[in-house]
Structures are given as structure tokens and as C-alpha cells.
N, C-alpha and C. Protein backbone atom coordinates (compact mmCIF):
# COMPACT_ATOMS: atom_id res chain seq x y z
N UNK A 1 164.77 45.85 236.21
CA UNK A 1 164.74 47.01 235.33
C UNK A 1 164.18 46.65 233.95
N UNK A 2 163.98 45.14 233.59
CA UNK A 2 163.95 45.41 232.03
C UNK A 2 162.87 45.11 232.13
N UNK A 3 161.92 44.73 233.45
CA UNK A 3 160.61 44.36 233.70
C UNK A 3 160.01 45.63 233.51
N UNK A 4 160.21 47.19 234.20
CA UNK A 4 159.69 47.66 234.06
C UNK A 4 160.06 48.82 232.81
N UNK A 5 161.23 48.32 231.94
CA UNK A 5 161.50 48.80 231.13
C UNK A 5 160.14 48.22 229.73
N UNK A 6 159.79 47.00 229.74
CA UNK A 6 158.92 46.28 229.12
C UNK A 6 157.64 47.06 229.20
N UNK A 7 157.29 47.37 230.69
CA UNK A 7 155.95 47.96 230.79
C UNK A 7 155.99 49.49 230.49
N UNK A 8 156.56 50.30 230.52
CA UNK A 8 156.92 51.46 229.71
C UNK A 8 156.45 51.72 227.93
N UNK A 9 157.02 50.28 228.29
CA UNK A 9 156.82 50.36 226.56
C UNK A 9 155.51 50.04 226.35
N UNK A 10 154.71 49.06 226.75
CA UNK A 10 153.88 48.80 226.67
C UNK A 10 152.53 50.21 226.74
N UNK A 11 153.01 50.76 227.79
CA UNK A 11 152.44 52.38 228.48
C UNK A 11 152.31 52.43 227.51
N UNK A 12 153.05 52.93 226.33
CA UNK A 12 153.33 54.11 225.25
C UNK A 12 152.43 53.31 223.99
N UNK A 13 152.47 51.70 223.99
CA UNK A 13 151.67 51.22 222.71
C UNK A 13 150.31 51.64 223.20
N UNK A 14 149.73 51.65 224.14
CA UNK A 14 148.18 51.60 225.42
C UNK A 14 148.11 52.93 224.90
N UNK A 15 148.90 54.09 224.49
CA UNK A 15 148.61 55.75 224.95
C UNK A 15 148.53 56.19 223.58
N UNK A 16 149.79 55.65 222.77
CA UNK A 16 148.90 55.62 221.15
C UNK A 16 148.11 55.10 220.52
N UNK A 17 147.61 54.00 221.06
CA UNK A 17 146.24 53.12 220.43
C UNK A 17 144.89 54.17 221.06
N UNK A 18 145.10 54.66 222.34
CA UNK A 18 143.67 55.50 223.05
C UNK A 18 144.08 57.15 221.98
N UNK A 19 145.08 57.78 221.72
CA UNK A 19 145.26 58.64 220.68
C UNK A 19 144.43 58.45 219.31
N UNK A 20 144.81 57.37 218.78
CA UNK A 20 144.47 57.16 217.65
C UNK A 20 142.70 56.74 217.22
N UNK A 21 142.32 55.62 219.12
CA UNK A 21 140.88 55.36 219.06
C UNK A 21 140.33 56.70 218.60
N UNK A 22 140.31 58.06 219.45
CA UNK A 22 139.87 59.14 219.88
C UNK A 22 139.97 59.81 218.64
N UNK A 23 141.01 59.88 217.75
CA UNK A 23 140.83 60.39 216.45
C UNK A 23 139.75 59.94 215.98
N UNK A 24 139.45 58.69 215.62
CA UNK A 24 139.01 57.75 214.95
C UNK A 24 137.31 58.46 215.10
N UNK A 25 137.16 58.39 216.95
CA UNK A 25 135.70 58.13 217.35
C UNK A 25 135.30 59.85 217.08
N UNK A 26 136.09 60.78 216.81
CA UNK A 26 135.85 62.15 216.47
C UNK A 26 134.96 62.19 214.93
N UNK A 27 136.27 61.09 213.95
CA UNK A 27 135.68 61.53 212.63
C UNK A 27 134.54 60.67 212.36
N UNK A 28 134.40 59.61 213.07
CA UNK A 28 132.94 58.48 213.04
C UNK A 28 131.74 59.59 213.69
N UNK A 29 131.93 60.24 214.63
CA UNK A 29 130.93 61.10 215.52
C UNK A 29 130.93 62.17 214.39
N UNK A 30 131.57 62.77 213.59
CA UNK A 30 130.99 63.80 212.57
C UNK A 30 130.06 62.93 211.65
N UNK A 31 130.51 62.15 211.21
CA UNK A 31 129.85 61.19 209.74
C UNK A 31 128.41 60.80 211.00
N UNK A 32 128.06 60.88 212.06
CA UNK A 32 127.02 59.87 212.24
C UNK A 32 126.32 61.34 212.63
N UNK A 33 126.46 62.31 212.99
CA UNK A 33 126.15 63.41 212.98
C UNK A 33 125.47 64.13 211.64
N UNK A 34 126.10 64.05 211.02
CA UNK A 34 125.48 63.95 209.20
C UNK A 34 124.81 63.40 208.98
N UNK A 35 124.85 62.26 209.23
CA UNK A 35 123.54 60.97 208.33
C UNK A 35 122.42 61.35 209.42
N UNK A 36 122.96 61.71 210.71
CA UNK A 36 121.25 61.59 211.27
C UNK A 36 120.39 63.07 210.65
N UNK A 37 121.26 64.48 210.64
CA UNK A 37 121.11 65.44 210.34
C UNK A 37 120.06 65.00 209.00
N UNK A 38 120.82 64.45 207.82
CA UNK A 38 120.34 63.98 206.59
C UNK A 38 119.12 63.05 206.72
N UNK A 39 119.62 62.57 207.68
CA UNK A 39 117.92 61.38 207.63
C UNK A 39 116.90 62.09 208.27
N UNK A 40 116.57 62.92 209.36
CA UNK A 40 115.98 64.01 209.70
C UNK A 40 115.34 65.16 209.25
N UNK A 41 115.97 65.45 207.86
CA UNK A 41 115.80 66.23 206.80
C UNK A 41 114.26 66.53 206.50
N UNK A 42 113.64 67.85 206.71
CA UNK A 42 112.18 68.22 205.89
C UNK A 42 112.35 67.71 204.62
N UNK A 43 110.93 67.70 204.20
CA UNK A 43 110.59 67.32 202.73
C UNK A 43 111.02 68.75 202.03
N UNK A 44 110.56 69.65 202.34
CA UNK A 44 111.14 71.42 201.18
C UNK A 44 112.64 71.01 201.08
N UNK A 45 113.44 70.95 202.54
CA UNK A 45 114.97 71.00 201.91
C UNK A 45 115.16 69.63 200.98
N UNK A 46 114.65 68.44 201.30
CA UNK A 46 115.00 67.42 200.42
C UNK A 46 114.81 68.08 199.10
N UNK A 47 113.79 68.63 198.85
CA UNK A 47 112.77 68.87 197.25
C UNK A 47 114.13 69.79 196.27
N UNK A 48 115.06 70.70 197.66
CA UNK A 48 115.93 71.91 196.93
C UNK A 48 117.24 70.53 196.93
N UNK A 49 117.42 70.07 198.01
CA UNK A 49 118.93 68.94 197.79
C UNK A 49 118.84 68.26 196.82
N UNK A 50 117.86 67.75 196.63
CA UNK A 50 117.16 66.20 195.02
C UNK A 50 117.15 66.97 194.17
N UNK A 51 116.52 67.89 193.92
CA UNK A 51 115.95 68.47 192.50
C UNK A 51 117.07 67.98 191.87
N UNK A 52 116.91 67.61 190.29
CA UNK A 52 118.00 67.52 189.17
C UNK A 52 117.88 69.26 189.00
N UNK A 53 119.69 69.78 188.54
CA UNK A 53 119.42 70.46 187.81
C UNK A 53 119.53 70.69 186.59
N UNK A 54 119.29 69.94 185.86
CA UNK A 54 118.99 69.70 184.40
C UNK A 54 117.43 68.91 184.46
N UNK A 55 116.82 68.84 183.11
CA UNK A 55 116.40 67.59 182.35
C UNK A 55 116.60 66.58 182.87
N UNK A 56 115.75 65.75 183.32
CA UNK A 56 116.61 64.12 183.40
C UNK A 56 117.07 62.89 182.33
N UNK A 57 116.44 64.30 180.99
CA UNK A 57 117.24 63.29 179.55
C UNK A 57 118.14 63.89 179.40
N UNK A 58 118.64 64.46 180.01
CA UNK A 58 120.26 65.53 179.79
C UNK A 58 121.05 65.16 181.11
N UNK A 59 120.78 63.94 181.89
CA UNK A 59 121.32 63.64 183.05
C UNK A 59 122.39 62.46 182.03
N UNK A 60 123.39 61.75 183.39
CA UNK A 60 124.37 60.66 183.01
C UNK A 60 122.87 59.85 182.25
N UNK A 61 123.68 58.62 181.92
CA UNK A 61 123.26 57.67 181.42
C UNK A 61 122.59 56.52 182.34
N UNK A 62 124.06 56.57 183.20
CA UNK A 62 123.81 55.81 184.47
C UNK A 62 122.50 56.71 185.57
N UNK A 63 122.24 57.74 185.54
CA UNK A 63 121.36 58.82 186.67
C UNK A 63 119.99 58.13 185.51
N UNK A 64 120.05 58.27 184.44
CA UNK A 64 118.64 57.76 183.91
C UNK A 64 118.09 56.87 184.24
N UNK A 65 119.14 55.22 184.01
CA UNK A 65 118.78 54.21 184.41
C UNK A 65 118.13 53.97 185.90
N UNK A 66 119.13 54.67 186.67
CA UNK A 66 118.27 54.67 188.09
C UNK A 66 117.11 55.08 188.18
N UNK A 67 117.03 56.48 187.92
CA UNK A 67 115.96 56.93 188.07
C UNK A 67 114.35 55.93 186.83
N UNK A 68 114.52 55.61 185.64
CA UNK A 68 113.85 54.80 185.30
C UNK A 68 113.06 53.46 185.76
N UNK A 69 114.44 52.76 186.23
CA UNK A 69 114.62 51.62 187.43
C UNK A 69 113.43 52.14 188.34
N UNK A 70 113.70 52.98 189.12
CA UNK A 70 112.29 53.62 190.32
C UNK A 70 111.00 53.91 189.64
N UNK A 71 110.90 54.37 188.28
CA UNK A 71 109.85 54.99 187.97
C UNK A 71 109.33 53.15 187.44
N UNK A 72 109.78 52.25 187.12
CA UNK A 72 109.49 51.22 186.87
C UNK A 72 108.84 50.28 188.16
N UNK A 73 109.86 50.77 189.24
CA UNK A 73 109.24 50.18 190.47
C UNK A 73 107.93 50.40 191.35
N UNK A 74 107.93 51.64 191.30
CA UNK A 74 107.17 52.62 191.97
C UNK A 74 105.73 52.82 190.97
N UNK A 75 105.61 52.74 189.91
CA UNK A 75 104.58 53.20 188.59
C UNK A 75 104.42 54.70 189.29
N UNK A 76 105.75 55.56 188.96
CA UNK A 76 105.75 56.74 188.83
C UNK A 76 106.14 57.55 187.91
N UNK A 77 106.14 59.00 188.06
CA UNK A 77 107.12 59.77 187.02
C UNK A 77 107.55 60.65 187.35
N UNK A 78 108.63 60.59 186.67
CA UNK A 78 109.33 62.24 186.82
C UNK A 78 109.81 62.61 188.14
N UNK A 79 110.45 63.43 188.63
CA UNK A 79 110.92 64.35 190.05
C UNK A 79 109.80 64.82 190.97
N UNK A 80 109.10 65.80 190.35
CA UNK A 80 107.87 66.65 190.90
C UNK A 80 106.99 66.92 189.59
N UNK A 81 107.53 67.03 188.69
CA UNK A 81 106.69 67.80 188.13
C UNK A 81 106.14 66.75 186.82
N UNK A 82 106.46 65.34 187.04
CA UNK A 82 105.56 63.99 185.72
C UNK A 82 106.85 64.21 184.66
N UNK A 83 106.24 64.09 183.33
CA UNK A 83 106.91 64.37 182.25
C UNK A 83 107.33 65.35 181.88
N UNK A 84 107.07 66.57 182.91
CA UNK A 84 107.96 68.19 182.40
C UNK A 84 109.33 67.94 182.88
N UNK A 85 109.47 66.94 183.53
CA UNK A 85 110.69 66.52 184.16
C UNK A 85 111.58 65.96 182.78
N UNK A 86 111.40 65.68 182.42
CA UNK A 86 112.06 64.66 181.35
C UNK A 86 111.96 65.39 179.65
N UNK A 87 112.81 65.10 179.18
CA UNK A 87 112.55 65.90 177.84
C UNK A 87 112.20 65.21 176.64
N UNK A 88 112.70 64.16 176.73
CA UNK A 88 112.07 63.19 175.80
C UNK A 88 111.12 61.38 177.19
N UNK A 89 109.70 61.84 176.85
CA UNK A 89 109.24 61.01 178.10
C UNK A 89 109.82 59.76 178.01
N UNK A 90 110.50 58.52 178.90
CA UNK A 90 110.45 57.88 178.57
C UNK A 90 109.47 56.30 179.09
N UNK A 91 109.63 55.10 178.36
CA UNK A 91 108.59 54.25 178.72
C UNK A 91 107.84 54.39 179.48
N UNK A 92 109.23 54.07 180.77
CA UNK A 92 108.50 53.32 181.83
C UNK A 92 107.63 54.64 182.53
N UNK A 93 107.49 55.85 182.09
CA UNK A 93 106.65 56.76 182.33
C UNK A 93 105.01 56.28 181.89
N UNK A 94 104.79 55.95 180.96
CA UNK A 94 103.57 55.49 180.33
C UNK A 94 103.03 54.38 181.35
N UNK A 95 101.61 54.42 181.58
CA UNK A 95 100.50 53.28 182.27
C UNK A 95 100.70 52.03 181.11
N UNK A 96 101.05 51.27 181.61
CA UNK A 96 100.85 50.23 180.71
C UNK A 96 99.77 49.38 180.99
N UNK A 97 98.69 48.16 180.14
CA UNK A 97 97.47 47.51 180.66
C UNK A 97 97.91 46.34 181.40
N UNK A 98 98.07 46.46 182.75
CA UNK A 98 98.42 45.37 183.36
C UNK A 98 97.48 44.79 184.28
N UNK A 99 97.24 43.21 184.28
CA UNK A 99 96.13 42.74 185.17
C UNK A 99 96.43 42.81 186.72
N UNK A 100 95.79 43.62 187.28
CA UNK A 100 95.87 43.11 188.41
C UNK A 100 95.12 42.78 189.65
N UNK A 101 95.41 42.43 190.77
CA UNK A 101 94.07 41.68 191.66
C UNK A 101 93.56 42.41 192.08
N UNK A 102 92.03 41.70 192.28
CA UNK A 102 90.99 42.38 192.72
C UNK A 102 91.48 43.54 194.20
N UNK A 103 92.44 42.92 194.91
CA UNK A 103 92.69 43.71 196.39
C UNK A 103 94.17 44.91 196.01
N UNK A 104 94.33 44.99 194.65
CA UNK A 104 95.29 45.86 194.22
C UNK A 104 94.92 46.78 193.68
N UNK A 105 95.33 47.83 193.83
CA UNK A 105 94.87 49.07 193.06
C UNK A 105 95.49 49.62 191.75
N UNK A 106 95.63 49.65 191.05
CA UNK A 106 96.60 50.33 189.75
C UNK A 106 96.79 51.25 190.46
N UNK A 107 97.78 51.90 189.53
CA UNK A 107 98.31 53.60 189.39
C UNK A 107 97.37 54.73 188.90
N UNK A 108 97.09 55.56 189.54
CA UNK A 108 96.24 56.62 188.51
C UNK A 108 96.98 57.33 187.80
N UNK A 109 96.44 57.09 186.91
CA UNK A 109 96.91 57.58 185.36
C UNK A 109 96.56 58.83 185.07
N UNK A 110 96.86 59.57 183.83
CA UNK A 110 96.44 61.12 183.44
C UNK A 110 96.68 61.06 181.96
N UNK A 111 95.92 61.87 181.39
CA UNK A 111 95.74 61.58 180.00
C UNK A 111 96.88 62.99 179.51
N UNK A 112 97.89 62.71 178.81
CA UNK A 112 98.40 64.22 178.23
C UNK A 112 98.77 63.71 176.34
N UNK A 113 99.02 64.99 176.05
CA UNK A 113 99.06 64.74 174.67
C UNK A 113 100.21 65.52 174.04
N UNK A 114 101.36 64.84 173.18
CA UNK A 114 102.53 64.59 173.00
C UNK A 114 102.50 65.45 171.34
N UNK A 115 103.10 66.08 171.09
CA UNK A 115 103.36 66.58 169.79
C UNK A 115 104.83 66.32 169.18
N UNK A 116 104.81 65.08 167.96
CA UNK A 116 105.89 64.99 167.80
C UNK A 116 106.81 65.81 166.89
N UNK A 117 107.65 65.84 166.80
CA UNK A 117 108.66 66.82 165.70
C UNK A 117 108.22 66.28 164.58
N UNK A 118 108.08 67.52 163.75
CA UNK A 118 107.90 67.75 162.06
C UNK A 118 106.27 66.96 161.81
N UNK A 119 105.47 66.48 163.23
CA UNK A 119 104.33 66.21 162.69
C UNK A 119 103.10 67.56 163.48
N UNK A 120 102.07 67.75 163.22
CA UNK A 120 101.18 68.87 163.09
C UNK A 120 100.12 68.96 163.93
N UNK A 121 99.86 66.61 164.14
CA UNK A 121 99.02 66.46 164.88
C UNK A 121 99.94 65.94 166.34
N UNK A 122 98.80 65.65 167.47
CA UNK A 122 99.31 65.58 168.31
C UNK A 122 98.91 63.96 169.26
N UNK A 123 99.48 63.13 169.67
CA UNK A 123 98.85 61.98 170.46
C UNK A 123 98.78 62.01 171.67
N UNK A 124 97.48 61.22 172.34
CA UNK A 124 97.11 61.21 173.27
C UNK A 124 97.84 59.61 174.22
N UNK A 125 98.25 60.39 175.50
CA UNK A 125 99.43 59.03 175.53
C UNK A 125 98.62 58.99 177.62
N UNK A 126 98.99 58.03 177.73
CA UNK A 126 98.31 57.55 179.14
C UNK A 126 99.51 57.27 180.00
N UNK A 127 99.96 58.14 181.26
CA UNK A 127 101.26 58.54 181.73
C UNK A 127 100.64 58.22 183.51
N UNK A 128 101.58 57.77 184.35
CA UNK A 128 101.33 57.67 185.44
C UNK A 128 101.48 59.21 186.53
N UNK A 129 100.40 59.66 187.26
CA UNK A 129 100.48 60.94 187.62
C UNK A 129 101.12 61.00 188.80
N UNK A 130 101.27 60.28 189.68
CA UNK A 130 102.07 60.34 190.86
C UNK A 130 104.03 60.09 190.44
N UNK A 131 104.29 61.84 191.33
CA UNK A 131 105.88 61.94 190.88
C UNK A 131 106.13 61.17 192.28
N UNK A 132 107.81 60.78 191.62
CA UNK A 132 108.74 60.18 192.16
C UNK A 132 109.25 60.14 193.54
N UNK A 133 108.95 61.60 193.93
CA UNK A 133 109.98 62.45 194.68
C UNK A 133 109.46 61.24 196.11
N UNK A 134 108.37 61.54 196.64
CA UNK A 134 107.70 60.85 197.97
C UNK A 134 108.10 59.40 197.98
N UNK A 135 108.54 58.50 197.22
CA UNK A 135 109.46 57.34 197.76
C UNK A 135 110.93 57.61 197.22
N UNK A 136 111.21 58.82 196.76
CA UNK A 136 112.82 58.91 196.44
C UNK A 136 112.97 59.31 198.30
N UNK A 137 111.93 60.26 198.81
CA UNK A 137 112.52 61.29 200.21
C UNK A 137 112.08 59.67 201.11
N UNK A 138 111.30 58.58 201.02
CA UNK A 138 111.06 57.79 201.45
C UNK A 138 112.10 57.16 201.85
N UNK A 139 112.68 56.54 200.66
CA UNK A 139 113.95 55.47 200.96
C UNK A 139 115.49 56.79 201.49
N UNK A 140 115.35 57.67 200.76
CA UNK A 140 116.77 58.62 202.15
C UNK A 140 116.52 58.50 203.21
N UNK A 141 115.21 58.67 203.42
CA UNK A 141 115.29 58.21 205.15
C UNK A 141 115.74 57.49 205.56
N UNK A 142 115.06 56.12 205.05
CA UNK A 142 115.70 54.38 205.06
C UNK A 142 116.74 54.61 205.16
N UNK A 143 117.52 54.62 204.35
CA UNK A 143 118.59 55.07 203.98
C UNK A 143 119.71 55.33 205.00
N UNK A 144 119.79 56.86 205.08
CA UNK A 144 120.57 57.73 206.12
C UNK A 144 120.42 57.08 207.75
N UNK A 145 118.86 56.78 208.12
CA UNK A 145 118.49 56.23 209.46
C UNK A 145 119.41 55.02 209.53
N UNK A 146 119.37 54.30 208.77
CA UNK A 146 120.13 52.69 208.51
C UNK A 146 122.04 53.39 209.35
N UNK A 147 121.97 53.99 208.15
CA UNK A 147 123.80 54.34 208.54
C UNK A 147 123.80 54.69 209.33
N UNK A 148 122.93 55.95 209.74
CA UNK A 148 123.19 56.56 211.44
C UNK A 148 123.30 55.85 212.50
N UNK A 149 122.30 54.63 212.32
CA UNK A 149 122.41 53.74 213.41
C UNK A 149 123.68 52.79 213.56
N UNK A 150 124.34 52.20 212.40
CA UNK A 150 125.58 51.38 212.25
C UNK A 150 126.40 52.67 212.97
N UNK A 151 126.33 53.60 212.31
CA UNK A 151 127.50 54.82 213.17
C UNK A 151 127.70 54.77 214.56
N UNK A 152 126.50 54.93 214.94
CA UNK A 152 126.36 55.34 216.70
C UNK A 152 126.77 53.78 217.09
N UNK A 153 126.26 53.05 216.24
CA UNK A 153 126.31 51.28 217.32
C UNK A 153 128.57 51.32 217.04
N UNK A 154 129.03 52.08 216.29
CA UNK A 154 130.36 51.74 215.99
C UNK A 154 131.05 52.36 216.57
N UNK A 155 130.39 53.45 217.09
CA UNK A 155 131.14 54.88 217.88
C UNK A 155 130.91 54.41 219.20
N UNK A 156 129.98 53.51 219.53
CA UNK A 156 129.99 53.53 221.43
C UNK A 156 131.04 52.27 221.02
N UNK A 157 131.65 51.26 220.52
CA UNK A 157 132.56 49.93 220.48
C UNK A 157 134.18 51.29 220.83
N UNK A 158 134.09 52.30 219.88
CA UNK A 158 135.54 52.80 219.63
C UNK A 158 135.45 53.59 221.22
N UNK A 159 134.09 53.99 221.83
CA UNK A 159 134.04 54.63 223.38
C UNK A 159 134.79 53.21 223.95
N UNK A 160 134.02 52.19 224.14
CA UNK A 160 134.26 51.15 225.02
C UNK A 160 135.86 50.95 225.23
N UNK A 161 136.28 50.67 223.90
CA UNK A 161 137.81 50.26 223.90
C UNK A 161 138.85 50.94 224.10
N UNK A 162 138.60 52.44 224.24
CA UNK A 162 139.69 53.22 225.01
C UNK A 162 139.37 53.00 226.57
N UNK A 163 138.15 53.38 226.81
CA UNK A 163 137.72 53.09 228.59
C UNK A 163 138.87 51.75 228.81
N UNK A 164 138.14 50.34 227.86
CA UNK A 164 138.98 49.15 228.44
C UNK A 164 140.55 49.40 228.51
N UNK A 165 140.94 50.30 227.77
CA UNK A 165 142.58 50.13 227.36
C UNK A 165 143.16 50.96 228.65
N UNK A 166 142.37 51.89 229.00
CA UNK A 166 142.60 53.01 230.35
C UNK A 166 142.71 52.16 231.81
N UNK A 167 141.45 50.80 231.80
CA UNK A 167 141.65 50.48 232.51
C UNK A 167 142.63 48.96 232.54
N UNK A 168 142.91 48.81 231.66
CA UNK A 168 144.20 47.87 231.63
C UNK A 168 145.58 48.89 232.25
N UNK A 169 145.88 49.96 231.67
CA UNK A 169 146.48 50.98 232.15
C UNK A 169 146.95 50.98 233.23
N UNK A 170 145.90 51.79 234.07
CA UNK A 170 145.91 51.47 235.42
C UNK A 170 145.95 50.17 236.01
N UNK A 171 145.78 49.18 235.77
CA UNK A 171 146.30 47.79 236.18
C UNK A 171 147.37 47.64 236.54
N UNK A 172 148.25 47.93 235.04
CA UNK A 172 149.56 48.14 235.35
C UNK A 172 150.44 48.65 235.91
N UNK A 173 150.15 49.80 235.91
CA UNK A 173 150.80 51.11 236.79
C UNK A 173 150.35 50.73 238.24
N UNK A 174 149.72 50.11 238.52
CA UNK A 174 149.45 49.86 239.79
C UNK A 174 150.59 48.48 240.07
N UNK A 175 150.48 47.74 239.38
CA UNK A 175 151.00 46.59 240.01
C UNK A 175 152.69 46.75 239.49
N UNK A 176 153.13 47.99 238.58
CA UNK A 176 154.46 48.23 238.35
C UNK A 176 154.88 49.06 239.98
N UNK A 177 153.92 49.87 240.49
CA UNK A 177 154.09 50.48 241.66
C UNK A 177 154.27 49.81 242.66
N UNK A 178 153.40 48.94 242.84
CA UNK A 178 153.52 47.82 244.02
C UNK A 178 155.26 46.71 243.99
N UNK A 179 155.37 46.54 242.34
CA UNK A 179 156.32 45.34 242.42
C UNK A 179 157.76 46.41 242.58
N UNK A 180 157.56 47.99 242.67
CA UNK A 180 159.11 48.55 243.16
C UNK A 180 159.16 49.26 244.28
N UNK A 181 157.81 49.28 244.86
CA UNK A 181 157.83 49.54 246.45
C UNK A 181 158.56 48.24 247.04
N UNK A 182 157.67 47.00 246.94
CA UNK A 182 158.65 45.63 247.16
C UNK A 182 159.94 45.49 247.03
N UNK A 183 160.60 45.86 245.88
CA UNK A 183 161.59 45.61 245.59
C UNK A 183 162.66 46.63 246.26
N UNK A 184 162.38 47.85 246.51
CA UNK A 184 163.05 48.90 247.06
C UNK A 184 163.01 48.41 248.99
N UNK A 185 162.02 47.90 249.69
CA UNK A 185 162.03 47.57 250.80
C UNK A 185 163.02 46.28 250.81
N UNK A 186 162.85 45.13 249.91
CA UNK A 186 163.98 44.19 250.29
C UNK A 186 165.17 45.11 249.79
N UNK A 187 165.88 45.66 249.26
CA UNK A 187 167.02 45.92 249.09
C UNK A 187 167.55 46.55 249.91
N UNK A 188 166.50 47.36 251.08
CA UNK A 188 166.99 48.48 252.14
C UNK A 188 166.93 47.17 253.40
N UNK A 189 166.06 46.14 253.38
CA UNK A 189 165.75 45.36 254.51
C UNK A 189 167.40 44.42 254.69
N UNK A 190 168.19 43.93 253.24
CA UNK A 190 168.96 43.31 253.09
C UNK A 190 170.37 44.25 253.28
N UNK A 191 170.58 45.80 253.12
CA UNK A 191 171.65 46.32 253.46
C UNK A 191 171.63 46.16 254.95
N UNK A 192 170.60 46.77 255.95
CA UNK A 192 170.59 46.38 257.31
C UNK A 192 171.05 45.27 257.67
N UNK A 193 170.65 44.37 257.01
CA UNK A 193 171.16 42.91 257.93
C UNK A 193 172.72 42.29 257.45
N UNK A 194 173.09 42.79 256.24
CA UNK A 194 174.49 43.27 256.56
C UNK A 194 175.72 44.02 257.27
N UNK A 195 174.83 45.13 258.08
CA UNK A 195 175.17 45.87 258.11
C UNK A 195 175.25 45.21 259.60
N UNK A 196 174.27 44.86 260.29
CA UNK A 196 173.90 44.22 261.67
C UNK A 196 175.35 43.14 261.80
N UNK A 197 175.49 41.72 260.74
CA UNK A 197 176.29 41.04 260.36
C UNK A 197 177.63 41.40 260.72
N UNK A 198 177.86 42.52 259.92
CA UNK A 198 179.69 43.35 260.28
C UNK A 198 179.60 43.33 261.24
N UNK A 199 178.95 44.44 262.42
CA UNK A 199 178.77 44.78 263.16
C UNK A 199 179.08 43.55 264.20
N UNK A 200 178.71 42.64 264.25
CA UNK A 200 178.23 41.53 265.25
C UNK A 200 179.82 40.68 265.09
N UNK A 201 180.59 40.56 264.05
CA UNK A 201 181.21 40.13 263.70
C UNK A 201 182.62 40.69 264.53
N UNK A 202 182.48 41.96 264.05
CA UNK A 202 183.34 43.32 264.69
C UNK A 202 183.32 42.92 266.20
């Protein structure tokens, strides 16, 4: 009895661990459902999801730096629209004269002209014309595709390990079945031959 009182118990740890997998592989299967949705994404809906809606000199401090950071990486500017994006332009918006190799291409540049406060005239400043947006929607892809895939590769491990736990399961229940069919035949096999015993005795 306390043998199969043991495996009972055991049943019940096996039936809440496959409960709990199954929660688990529900809310992993929404999140990987999302990122692929998101990594899948047209360029129009990206353009309405990204847009800042502000200024991006009226953004955090920290949203500047990033976005600067890229426009530094990339020799780009702005969201979509260059320096209408930004309210006060900054640097790393500007072409700067940099050497580079014969098999490299610079940035094409665009000439616009800057009017500063309380002055009358206006300067001519050399700004990189390709916006941001086409390696911002670039790397979400990267991005979202990357996670979607860790998702799905994490969601078939949480499939696998209920299957395995089901079939440990049944292992048991099988061989708890077998060891009290056994046990119920000697106990009926051993009243008989007592019973034969009296009898013979008698």
C-alpha cells in the first residue's frame, strides 16, 4: 500500500508539472505569435507604429541619444522627413569631410540653409539626405525574427516535456497495474491453499 500510495503521489507531482508546462507553453505561444506578427510587419504600418510623436528634440534624453547613436552609424537623418524631424538639428545630422576609400561611397548629402534666432541672415549647412526610418524598419526585423525564433525553438522544448512526462505517466500506471493484479492473484492463490490444507487435515 505505501508503494502505491508513493506513486499516487508522484501521479499528482507528473499532473501539476503537465498543468503548469501547458500554462506556460500558452503564454510563450502568444509572445511568439507577436514577435512574428511584428517582425512581418509592412513598411506603412511600421512608418504609423515608429513615427515619434513629438520633435525628436522634445523626445527623452535617453530616445535622443539613441536615435543620434543611429544617425551616427548609419550617416543618416531624422525619421522620414531629415531635419524637419528634429527641432534644433543636431551634429551628427551634418556630412562631415571624411576620407574615404576608393571602393566606398560617402553619403549623399543636400545642401539646406538654417536661420538662426535674432540673426537676419541665413547659413548654408551640408546635412545627410537619406532618413533613418529604412535601417530603423531594417534592424525590427532583425530584431523581432531573432526572438520569434528563440520563442518557437522554446515552445516545441515546453511541447516535448509534457509529451515526455505523459509518457513516464503511463509507465507507471501500467506497471502500478500489473504489480496489483500480481499481488491480488497471490493473495487469492494463498487463501486456497489454506483452505485445501484445513480441509486435508479435517
Amino acid at each position: 500500500m505505501a508503494c502505491v500510495r508513493t506513486v499516487f503521489i508522484v501521479v499528482d507531482v507528473i499532473l501539476g508539472f503537465l498543468v503548469g508546462m501547458t500554462l506556460v507553453s500558452l503564454v510563450v505561444l502568444k509572445e511568439a505569435v507577436s514577435s512574428a506578427i511584428t517582425a512581418n510587419m509592412t513598411e506603412e504600418d511600421a512608418k504609423v507604429a515608429l513615427r515619434p510623436k513629438t520633435l525628436l528634440s522634445q523626445q527623452t534624453e535617453y530616445a535622443q541619444t539613441q536615435f543620434q547613436h543611429m544617425q551616427y552609424m548609419f550617416k543618416c537623418c531624422g525619421f522620414l522627413n531629415g531635419t524637419h524631424d528634429w527641432g534644433a538639428i543636431p551634429d551628427t545630422c551634418l556630412c562631415l569631410d571624411e576620407t574615404t576609400s576608393p571602393n566606398q561611397t560617402s553619403p549623399h548629402c543636400i545642401t539646406e540653409y538654417v536661420m538662426w534666432h535674432g540673426m537676419n541672415t541665413s547659413e548654408e549647412i551640408q546635412v545627410y539626405e537619406q532618413p533613418c526610418f529604412p535601417y530603423l524598419f531594417r534592424l525590427m526585423g532583425i530584431f523581432f525574427k531573432t526572438i520569434a525564433a528563440f520563442q518557437f525553438i522554446f515552445l516545441l522544448c515546453l511541447i516535448v516535456g509534457p509529451i515526455m512526462a505523459l509518457a513516464v505517466l503511463y509507465q507507471m500506471r501500467r506497471k502500478t497495474v500489473t504489480q496489483y493484479d500480481t499481488s491480488v492473484k497471490f493473495t487469492a492463490h494463498s487463501s486456497d491453499s489454506k483452505d485445501d490444507e484445513l480441509q486435508w487435515a479435517s
